[in-house]
C-alpha atoms as a PDB file:
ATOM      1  CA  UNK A   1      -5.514  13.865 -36.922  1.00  0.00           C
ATOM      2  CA  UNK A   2      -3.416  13.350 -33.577  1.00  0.00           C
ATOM      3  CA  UNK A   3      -3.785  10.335 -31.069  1.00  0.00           C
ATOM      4  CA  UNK A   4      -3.538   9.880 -27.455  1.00  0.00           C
ATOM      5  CA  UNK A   5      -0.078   9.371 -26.475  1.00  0.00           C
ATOM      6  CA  UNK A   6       0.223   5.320 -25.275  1.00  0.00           C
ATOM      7  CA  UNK A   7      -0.121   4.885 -21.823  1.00  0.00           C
ATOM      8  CA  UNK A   8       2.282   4.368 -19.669  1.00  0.00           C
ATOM      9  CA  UNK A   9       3.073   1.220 -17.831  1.00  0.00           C
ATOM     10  CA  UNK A  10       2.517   1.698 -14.180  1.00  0.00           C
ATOM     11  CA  UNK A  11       3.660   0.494 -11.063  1.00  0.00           C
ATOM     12  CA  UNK A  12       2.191   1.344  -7.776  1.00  0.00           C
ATOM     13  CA  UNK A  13       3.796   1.024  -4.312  1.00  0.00           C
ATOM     14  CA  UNK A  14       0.970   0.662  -1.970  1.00  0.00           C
ATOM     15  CA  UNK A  15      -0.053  -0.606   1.485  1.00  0.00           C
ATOM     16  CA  UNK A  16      -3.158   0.287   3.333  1.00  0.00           C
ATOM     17  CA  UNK A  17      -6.392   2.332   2.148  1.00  0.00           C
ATOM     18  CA  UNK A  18      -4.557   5.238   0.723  1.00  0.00           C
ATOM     19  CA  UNK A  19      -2.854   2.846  -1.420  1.00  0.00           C
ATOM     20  CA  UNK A  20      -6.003   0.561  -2.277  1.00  0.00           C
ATOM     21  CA  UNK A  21      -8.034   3.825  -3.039  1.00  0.00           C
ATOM     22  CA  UNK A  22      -5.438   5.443  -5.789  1.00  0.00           C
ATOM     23  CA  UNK A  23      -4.806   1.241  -7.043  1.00  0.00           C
ATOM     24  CA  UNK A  24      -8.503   1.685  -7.968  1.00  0.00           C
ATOM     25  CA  UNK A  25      -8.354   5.021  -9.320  1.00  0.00           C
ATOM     26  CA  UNK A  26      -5.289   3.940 -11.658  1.00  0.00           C
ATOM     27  CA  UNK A  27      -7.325   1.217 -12.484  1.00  0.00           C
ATOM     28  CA  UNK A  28      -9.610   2.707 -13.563  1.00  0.00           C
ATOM     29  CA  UNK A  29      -7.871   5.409 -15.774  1.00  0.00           C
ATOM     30  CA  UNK A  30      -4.932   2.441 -17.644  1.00  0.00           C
ATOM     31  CA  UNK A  31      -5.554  -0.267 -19.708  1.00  0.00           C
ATOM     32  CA  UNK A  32      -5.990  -3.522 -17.065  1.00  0.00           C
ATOM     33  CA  UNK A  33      -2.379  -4.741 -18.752  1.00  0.00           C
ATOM     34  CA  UNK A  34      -0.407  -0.981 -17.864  1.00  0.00           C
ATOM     35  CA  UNK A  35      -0.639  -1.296 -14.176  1.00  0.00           C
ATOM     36  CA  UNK A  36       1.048  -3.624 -11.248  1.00  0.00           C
ATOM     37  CA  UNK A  37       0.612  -2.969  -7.728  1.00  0.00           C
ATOM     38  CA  UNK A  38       3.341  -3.925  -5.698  1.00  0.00           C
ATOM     39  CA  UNK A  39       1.821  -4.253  -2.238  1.00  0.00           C
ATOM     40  CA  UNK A  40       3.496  -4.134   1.334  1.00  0.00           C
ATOM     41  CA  UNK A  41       4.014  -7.633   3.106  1.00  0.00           C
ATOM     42  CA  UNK A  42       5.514  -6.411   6.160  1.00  0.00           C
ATOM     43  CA  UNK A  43       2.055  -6.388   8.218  1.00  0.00           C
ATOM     44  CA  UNK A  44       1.384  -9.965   7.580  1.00  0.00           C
ATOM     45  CA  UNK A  45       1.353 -12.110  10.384  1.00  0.00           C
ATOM     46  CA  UNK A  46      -0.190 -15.046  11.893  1.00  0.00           C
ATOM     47  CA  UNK A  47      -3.533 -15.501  13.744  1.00  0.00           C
ATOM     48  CA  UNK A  48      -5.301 -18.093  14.871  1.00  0.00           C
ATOM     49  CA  UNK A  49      -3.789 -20.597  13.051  1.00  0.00           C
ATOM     50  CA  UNK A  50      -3.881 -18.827   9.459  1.00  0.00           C
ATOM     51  CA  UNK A  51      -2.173 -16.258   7.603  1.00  0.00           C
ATOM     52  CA  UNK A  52      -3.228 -12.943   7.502  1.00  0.00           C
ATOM     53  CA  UNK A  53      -2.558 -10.083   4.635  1.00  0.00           C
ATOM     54  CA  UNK A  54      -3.599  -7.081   5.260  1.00  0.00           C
ATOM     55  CA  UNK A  55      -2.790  -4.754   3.037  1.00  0.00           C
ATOM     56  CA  UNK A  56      -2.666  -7.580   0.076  1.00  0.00           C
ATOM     57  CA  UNK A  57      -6.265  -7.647   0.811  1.00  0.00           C
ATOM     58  CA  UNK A  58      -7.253  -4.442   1.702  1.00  0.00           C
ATOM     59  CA  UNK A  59      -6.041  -4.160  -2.367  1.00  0.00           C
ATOM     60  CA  UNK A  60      -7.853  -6.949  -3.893  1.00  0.00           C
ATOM     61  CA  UNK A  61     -10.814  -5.798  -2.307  1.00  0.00           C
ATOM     62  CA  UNK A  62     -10.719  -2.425  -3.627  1.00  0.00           C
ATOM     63  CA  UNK A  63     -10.086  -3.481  -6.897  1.00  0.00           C
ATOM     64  CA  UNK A  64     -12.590  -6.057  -7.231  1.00  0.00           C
ATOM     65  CA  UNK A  65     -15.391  -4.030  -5.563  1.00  0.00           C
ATOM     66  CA  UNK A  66     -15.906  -6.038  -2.359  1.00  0.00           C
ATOM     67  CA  UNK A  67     -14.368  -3.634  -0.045  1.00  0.00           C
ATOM     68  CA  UNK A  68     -16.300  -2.117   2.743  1.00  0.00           C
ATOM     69  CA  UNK A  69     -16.196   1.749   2.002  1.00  0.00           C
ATOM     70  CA  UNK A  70     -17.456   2.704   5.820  1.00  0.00           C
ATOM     71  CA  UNK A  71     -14.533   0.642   7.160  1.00  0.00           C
ATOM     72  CA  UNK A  72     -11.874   0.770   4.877  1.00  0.00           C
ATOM     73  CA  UNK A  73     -10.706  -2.868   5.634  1.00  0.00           C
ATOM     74  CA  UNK A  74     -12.815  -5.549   5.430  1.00  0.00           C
ATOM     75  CA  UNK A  75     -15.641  -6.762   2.832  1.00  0.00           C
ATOM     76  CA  UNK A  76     -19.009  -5.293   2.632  1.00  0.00           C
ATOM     77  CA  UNK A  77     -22.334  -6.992   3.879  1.00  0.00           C
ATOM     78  CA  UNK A  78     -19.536  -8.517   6.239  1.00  0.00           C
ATOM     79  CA  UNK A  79     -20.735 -10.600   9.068  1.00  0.00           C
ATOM     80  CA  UNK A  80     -18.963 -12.071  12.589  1.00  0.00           C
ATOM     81  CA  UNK A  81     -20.443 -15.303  14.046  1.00  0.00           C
ATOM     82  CA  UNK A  82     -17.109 -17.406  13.329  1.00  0.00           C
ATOM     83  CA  UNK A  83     -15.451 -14.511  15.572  1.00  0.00           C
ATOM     84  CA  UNK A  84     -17.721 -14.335  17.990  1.00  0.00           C
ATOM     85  CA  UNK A  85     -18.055 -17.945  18.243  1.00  0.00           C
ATOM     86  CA  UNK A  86     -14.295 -18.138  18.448  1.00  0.00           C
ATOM     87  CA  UNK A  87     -13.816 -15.233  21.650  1.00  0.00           C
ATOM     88  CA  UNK A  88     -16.737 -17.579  23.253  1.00  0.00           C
ATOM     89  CA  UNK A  89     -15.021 -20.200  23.370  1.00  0.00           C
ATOM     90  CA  UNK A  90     -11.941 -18.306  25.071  1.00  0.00           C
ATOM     91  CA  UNK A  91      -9.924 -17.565  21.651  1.00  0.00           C
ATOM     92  CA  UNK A  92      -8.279 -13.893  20.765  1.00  0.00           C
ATOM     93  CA  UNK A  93     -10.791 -11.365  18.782  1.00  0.00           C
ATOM     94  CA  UNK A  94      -8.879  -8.283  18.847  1.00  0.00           C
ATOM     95  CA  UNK A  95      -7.925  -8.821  15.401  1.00  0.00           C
ATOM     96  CA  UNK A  96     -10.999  -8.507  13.557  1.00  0.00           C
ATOM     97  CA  UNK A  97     -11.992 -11.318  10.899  1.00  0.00           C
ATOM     98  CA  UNK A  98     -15.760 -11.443   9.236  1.00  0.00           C
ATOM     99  CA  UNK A  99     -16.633 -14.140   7.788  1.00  0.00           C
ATOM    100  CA  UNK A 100     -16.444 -13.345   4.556  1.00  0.00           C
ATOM    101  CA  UNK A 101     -12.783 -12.034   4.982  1.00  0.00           C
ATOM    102  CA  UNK A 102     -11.952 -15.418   6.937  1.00  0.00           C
ATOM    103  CA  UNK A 103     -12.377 -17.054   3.712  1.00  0.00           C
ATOM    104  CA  UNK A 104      -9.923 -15.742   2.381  1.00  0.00           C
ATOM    105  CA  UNK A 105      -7.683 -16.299   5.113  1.00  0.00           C
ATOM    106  CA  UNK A 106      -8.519 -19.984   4.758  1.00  0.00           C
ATOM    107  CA  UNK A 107      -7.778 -20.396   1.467  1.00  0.00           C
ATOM    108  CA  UNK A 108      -4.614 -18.256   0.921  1.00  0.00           C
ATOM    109  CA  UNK A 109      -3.197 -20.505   4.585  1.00  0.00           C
ATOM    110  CA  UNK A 110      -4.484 -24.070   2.852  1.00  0.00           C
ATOM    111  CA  UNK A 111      -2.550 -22.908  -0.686  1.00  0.00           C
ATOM    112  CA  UNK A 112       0.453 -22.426   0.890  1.00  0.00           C
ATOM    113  CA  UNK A 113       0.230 -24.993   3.607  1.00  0.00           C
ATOM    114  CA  UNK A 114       0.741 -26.867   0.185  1.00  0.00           C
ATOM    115  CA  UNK A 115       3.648 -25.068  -0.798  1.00  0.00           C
ATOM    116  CA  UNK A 116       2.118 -22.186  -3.387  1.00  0.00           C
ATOM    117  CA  UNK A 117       4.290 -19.181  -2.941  1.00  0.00           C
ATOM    118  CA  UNK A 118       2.431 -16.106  -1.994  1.00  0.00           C
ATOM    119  CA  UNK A 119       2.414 -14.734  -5.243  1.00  0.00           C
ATOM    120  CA  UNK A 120       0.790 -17.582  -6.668  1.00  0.00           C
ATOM    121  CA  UNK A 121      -2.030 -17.583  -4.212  1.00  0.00           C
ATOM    122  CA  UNK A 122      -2.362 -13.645  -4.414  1.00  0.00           C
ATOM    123  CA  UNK A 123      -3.424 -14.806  -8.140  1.00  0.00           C
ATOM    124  CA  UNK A 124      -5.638 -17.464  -7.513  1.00  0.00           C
ATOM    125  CA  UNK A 125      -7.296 -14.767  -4.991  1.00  0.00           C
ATOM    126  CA  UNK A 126      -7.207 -12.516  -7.598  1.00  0.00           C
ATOM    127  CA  UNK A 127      -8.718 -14.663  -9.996  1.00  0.00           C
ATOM    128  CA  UNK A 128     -11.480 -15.605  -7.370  1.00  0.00           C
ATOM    129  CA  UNK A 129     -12.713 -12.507  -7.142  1.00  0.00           C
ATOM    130  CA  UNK A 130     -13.822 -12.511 -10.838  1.00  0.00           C
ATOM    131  CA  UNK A 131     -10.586 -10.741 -12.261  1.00  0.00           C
ATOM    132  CA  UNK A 132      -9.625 -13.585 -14.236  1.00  0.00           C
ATOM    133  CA  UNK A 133      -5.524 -14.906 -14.575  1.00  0.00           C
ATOM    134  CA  UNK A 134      -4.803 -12.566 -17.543  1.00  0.00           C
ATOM    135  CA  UNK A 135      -7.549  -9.748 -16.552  1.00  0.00           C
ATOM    136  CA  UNK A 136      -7.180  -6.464 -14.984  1.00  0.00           C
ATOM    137  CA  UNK A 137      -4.551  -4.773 -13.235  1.00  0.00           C
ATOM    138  CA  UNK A 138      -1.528  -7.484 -11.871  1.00  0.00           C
ATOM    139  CA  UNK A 139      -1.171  -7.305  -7.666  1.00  0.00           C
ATOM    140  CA  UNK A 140       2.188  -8.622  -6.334  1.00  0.00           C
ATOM    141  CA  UNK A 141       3.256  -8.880  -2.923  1.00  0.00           C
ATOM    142  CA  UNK A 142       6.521  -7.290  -1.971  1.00  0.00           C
ATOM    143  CA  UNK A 143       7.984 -10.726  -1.148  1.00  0.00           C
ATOM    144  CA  UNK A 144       7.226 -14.624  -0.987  1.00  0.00           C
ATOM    145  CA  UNK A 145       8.732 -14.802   2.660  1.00  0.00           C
ATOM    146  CA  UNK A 146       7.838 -13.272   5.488  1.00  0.00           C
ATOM    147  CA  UNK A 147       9.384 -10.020   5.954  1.00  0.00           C
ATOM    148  CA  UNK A 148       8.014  -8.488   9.462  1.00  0.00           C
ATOM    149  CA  UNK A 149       8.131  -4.857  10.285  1.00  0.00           C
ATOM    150  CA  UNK A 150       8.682  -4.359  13.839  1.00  0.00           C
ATOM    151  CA  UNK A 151       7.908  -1.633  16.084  1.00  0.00           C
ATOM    152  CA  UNK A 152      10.174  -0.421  18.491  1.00  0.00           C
ATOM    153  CA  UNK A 153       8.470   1.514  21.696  1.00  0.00           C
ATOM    154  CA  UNK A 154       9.893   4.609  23.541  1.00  0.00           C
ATOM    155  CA  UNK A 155       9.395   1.851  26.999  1.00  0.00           C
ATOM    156  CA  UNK A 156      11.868  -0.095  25.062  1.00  0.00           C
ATOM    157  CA  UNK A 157       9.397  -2.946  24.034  1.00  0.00           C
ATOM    158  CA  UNK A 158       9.570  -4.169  20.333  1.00  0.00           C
ATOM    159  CA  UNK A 159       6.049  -5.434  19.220  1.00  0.00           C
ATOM    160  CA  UNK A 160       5.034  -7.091  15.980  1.00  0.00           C
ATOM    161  CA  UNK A 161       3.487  -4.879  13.961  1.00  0.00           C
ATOM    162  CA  UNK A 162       0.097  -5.439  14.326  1.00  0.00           C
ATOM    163  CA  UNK A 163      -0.105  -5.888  18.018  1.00  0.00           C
ATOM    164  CA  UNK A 164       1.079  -2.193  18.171  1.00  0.00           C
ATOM    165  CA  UNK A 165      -1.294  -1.788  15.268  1.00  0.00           C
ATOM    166  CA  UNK A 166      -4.363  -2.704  16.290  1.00  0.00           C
ATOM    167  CA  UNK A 167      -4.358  -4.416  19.430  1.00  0.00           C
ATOM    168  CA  UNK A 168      -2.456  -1.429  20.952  1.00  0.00           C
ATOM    169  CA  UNK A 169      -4.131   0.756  18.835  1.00  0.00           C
ATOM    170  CA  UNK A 170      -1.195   2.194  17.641  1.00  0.00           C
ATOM    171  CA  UNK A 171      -1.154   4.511  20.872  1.00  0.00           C
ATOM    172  CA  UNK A 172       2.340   3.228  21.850  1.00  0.00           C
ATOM    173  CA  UNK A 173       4.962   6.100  20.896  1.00  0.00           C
ATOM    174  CA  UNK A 174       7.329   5.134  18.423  1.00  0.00           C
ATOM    175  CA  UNK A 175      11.000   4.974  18.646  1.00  0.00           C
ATOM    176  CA  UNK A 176      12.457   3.106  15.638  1.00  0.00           C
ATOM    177  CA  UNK A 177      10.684   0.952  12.838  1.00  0.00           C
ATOM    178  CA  UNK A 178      12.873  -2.624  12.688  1.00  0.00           C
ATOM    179  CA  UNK A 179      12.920  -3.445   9.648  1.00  0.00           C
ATOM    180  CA  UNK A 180      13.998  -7.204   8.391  1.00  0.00           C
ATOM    181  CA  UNK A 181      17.819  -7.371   7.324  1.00  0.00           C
ATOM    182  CA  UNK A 182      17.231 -10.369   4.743  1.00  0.00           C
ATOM    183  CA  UNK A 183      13.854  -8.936   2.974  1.00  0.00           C
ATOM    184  CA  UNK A 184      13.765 -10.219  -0.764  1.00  0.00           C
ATOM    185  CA  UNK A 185      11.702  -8.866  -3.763  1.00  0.00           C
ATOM    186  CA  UNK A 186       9.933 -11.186  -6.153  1.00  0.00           C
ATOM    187  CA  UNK A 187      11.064 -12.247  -9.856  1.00  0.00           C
ATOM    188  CA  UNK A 188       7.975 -10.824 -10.747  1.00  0.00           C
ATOM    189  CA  UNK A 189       7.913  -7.500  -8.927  1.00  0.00           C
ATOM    190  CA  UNK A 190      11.479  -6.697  -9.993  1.00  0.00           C
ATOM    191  CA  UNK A 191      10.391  -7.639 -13.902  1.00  0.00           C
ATOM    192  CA  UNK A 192       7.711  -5.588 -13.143  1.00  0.00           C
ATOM    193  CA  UNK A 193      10.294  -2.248 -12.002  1.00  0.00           C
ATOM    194  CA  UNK A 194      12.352  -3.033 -14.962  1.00  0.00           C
ATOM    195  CA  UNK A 195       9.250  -3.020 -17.396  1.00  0.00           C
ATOM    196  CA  UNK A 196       8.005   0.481 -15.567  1.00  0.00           C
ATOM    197  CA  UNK A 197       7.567   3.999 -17.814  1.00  0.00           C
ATOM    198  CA  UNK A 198       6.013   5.642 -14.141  1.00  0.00           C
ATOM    199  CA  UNK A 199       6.351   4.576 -10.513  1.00  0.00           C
ATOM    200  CA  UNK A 200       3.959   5.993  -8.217  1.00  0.00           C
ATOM    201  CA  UNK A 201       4.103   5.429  -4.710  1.00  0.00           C
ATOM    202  CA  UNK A 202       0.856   5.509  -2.912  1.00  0.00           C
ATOM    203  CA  UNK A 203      -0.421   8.036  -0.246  1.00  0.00           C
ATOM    204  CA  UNK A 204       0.855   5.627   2.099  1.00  0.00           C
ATOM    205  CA  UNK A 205       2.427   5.017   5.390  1.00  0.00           C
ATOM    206  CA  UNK A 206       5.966   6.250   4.472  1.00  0.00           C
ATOM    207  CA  UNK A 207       7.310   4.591   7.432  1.00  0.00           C
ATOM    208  CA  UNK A 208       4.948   1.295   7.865  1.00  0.00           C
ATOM    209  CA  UNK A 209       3.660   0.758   4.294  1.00  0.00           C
ATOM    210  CA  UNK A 210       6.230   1.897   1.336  1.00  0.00           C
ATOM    211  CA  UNK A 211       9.791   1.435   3.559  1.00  0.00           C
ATOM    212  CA  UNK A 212       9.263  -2.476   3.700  1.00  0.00           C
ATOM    213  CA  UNK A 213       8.083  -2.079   0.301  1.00  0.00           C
ATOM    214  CA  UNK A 214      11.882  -0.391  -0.423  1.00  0.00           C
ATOM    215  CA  UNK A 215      13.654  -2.599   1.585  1.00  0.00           C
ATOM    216  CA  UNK A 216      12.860  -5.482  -0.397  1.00  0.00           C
ATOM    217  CA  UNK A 217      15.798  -5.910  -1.938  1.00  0.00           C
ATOM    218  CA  UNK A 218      16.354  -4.581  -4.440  1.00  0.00           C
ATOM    219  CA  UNK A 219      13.247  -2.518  -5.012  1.00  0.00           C
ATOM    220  CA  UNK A 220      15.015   0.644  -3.739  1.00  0.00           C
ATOM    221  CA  UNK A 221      18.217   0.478  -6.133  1.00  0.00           C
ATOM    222  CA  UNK A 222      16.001  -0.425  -8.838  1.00  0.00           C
ATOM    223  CA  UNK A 223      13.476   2.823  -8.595  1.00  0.00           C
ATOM    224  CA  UNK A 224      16.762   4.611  -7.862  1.00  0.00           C
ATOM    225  CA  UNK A 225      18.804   3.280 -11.337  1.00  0.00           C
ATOM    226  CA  UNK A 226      15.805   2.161 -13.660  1.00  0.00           C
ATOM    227  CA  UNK A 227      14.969   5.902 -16.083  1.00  0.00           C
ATOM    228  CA  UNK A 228      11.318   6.058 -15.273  1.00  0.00           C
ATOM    229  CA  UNK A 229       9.871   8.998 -13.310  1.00  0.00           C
ATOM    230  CA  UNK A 230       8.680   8.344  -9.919  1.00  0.00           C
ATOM    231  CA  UNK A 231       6.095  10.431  -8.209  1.00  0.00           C
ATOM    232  CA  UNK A 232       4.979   9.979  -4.701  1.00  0.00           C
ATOM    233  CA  UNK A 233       1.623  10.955  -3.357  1.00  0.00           C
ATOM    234  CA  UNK A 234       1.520  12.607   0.273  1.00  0.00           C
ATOM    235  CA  UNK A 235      -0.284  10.880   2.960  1.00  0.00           C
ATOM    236  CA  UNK A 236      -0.309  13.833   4.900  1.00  0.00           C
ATOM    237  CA  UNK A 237      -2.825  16.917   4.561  1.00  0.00           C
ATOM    238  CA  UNK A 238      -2.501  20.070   6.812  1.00  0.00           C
ATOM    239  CA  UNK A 239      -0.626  18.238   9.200  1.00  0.00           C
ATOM    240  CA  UNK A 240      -2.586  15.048   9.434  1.00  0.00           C
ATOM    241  CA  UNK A 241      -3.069  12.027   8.141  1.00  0.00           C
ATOM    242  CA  UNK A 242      -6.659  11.429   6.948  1.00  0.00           C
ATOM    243  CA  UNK A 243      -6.578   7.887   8.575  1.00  0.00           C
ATOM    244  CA  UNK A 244      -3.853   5.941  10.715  1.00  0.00           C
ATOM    245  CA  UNK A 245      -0.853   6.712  12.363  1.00  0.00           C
ATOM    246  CA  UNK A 246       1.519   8.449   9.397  1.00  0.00           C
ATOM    247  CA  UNK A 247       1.091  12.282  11.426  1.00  0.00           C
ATOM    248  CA  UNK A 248       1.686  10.968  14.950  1.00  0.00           C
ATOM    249  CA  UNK A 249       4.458   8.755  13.935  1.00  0.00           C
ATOM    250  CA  UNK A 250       6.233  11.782  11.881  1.00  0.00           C
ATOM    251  CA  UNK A 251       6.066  13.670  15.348  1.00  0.00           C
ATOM    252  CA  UNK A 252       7.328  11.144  17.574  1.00  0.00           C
ATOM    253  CA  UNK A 253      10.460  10.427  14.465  1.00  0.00           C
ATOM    254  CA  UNK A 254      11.358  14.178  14.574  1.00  0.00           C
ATOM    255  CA  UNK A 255       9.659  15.060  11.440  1.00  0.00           C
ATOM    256  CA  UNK A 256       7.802  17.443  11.066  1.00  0.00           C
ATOM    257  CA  UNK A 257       4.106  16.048  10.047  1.00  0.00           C
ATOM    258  CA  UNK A 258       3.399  17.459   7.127  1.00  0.00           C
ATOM    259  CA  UNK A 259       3.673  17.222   3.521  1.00  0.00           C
ATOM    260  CA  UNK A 260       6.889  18.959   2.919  1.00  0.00           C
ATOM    261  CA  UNK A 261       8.760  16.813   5.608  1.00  0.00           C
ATOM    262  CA  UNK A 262       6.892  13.535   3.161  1.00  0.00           C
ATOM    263  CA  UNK A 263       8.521  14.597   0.377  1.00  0.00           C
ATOM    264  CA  UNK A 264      11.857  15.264   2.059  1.00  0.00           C
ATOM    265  CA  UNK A 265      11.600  12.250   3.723  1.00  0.00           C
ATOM    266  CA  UNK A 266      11.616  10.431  -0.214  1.00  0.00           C
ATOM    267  CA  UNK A 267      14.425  12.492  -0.812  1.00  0.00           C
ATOM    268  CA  UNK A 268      16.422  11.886  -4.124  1.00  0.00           C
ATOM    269  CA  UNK A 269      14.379   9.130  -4.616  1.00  0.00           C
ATOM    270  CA  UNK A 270      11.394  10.902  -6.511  1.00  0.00           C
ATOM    271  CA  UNK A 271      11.159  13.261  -9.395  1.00  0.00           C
ATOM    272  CA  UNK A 272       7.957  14.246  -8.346  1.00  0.00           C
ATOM    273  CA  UNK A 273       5.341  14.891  -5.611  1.00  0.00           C
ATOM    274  CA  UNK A 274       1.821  15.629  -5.433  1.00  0.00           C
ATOM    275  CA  UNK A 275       0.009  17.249  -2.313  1.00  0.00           C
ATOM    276  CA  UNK A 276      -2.751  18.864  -1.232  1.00  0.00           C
ATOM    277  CA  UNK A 277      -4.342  22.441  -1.974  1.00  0.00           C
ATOM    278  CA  UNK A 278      -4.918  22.520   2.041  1.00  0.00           C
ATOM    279  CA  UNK A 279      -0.608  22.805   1.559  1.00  0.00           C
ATOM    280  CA  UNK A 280      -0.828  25.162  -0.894  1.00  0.00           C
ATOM    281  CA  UNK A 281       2.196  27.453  -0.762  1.00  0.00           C
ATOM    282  CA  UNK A 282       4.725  24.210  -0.330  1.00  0.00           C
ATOM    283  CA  UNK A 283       8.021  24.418  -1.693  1.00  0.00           C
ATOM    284  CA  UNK A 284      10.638  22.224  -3.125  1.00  0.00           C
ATOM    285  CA  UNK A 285      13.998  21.682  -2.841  1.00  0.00           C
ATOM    286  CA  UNK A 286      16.318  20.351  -5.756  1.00  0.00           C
ATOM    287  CA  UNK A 287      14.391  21.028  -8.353  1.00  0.00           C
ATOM    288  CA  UNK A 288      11.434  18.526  -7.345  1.00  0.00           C
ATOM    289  CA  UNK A 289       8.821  19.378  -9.501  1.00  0.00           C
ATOM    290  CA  UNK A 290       5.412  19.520  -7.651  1.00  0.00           C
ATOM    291  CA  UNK A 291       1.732  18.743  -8.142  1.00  0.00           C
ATOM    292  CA  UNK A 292      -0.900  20.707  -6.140  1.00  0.00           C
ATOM    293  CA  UNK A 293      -4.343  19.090  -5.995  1.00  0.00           C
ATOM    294  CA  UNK A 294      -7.093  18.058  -4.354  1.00  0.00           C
ATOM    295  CA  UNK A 295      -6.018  14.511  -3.461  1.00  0.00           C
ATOM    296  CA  UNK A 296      -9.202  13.445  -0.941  1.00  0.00           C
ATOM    297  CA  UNK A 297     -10.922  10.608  -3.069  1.00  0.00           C
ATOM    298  CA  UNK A 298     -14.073  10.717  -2.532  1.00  0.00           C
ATOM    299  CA  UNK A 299     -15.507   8.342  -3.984  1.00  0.00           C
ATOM    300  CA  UNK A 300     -14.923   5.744  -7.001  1.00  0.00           C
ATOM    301  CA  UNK A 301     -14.887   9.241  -9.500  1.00  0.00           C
ATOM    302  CA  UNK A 302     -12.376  11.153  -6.770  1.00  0.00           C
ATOM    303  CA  UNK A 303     -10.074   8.152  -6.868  1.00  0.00           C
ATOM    304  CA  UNK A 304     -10.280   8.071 -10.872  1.00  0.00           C
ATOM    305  CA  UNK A 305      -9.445  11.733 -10.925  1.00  0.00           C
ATOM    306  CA  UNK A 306      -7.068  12.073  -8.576  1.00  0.00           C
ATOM    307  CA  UNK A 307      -5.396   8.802 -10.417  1.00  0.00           C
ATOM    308  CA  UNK A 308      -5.301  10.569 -14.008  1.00  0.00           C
ATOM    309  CA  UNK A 309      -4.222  13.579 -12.408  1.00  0.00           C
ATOM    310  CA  UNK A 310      -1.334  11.899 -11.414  1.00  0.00           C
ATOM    311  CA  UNK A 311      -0.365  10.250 -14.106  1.00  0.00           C
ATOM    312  CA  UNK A 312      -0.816  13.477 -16.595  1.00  0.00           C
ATOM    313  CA  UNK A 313       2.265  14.716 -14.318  1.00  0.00           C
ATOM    314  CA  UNK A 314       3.999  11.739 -14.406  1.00  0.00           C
ATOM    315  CA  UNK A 315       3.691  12.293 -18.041  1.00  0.00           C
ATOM    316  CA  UNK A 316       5.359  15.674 -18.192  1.00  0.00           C
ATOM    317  CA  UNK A 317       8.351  14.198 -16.791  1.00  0.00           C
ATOM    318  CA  UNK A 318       8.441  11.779 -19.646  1.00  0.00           C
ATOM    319  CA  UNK A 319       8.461  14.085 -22.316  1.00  0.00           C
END
């Protein structure tokens, strides 16, 4: 009689929809205790009085099934009147909060108005949303400070992130990413490295969503020393990104945009890379062993089998 093979313990660098789409996937394929996703920080920022997560919730969403699918951000059956009411009255509305989603906002800025770090509050969010404080997979932020990615302009200008983001609408062309000097990981998302059998990082912004993540100190030299396999994920499919500004950002950087220049980009970093059958035909330097799939999820199923997919070559390397 044989068994499964245990599964792995997981952790998942992730930031934006690409990332909250595979987080769901591997949640759905590991036992709620094998996975952690370590989620990127460096969009946060503050509006209208409260702090704002992005990416943190873009996650929880996902994983808790309140996520608006059409959208990508956001909650479903999502309404606007506090917004509205708000740009009526003569305040900013170019960052996009529902009311639903504002909630949030309110409670994560009132927790740690009374001195909860983030990753406390990202629990009691977590916990909120029905996944209970020992349930399901763990989500960490990068970092309990603020640790703001910056965008540097080709006119010279350097804009917070999400002013370039989403005010801009990310149409400025890039010169440099700035990332913060003094950027700190977490006790708990450096147990969590230590603890890892697998490290997947996400199809994600490399430059916007998984370098903050990395420049957490000491995330980087922890992937880079801990013996665990690390796959990454492309974000990139016959030369574009299927949403956000990874392709035109790789262009204006000198890369090349596609999923070759991704995975050279990760470098020495990762044992392996997945990519898409649109690619098929990539190559790989220095002995990087490769995965070529279909990675478009559609779908809760797509992101489940994309998710085991990966992790059944994440598993070869541990053999």
């Amino acid at each position: 009689m044989t068994t499964d093979p245990p599964s792995p313990h997981v952790v998942l660098l992730a930031g934006g929809v690409g990332g909250a789409r595979l987080a769901d996937g591997l949640a759905r394929a590991l036992p709620p205790d094998h996975l952690t996703v370590v989620v990127n920080t460096g969009d946060d920022f503050r509006h209208l009085g409260l702090t704002i997560c992005p990416d943190l919730d873009t996650v929880t969403y996902m994983l808790a099934g309140v996520n608006n699918d059409e959208t990508g951000w956001g909650r479903v059956g999502e309404s606007w009147r506090a917004l509205d009411e708000a740009a009526r009255l003569g305040g900013p509305d170019w960052f996009r909060l529902g009311d639903l989603d504002l909630a949030t906002h309110l409670a994560r800025s009132h927790w740690l108005a009374e001195g909860e770090t983030l990753t406390a509050v990202t629990r009691r969010l977590w916990a909120g949303f029905g996944a209970g404080f020992g349930a399901g997979p763990v989500v960490l932020p990068m970092s309990d400070a603020p640790a703001p990615t910056l965008i540097e302009t080709d006119t010279g200008d350097v804009l917070p992130f999400q002013i370039w983001f989403v005010r801009e609408r990310w149409q400025p062309a890039v010169r440099r990413v700035v990332l913060p000097e003094d950027a700190r990981a977490t006790a708990a998302v450096i147990r969590a490295l230590e603890a890892a059998d697998v490290v997947i990082i996400a199809p994600s912004n490399p430059f916007v969503s998984i370098d903050p993540i990395l420049n957490a100190y000491p995330i980087r030299a922890l992937i880079e020393d801990v013996p665990q396999a690390v796959v990454a994920v492309s974000p990139i499919i016959a030369g574009q990104a299927l949403k956000g500004p990874a392709a035109k950002m790789m262009a204006e950087l000198g890369l090349a945009a596609s999923a070759a220049a991704v995975a050279g980009y990760y470098g020495h970093l990762i044992d392996g890379f997945v990519y898409d059958q649109q690619d098929a035909g990539m190559t790989a330097e220095d002995g990087l062993a490769l995965l070529c799939t279909d990675t478009i999820m559609r779908g809760a199923t797509g992101r489940e089998r994309l998710a085991r997919e990966v992790l059944a070559f994440a598993g070869e390397m541990l053999d």
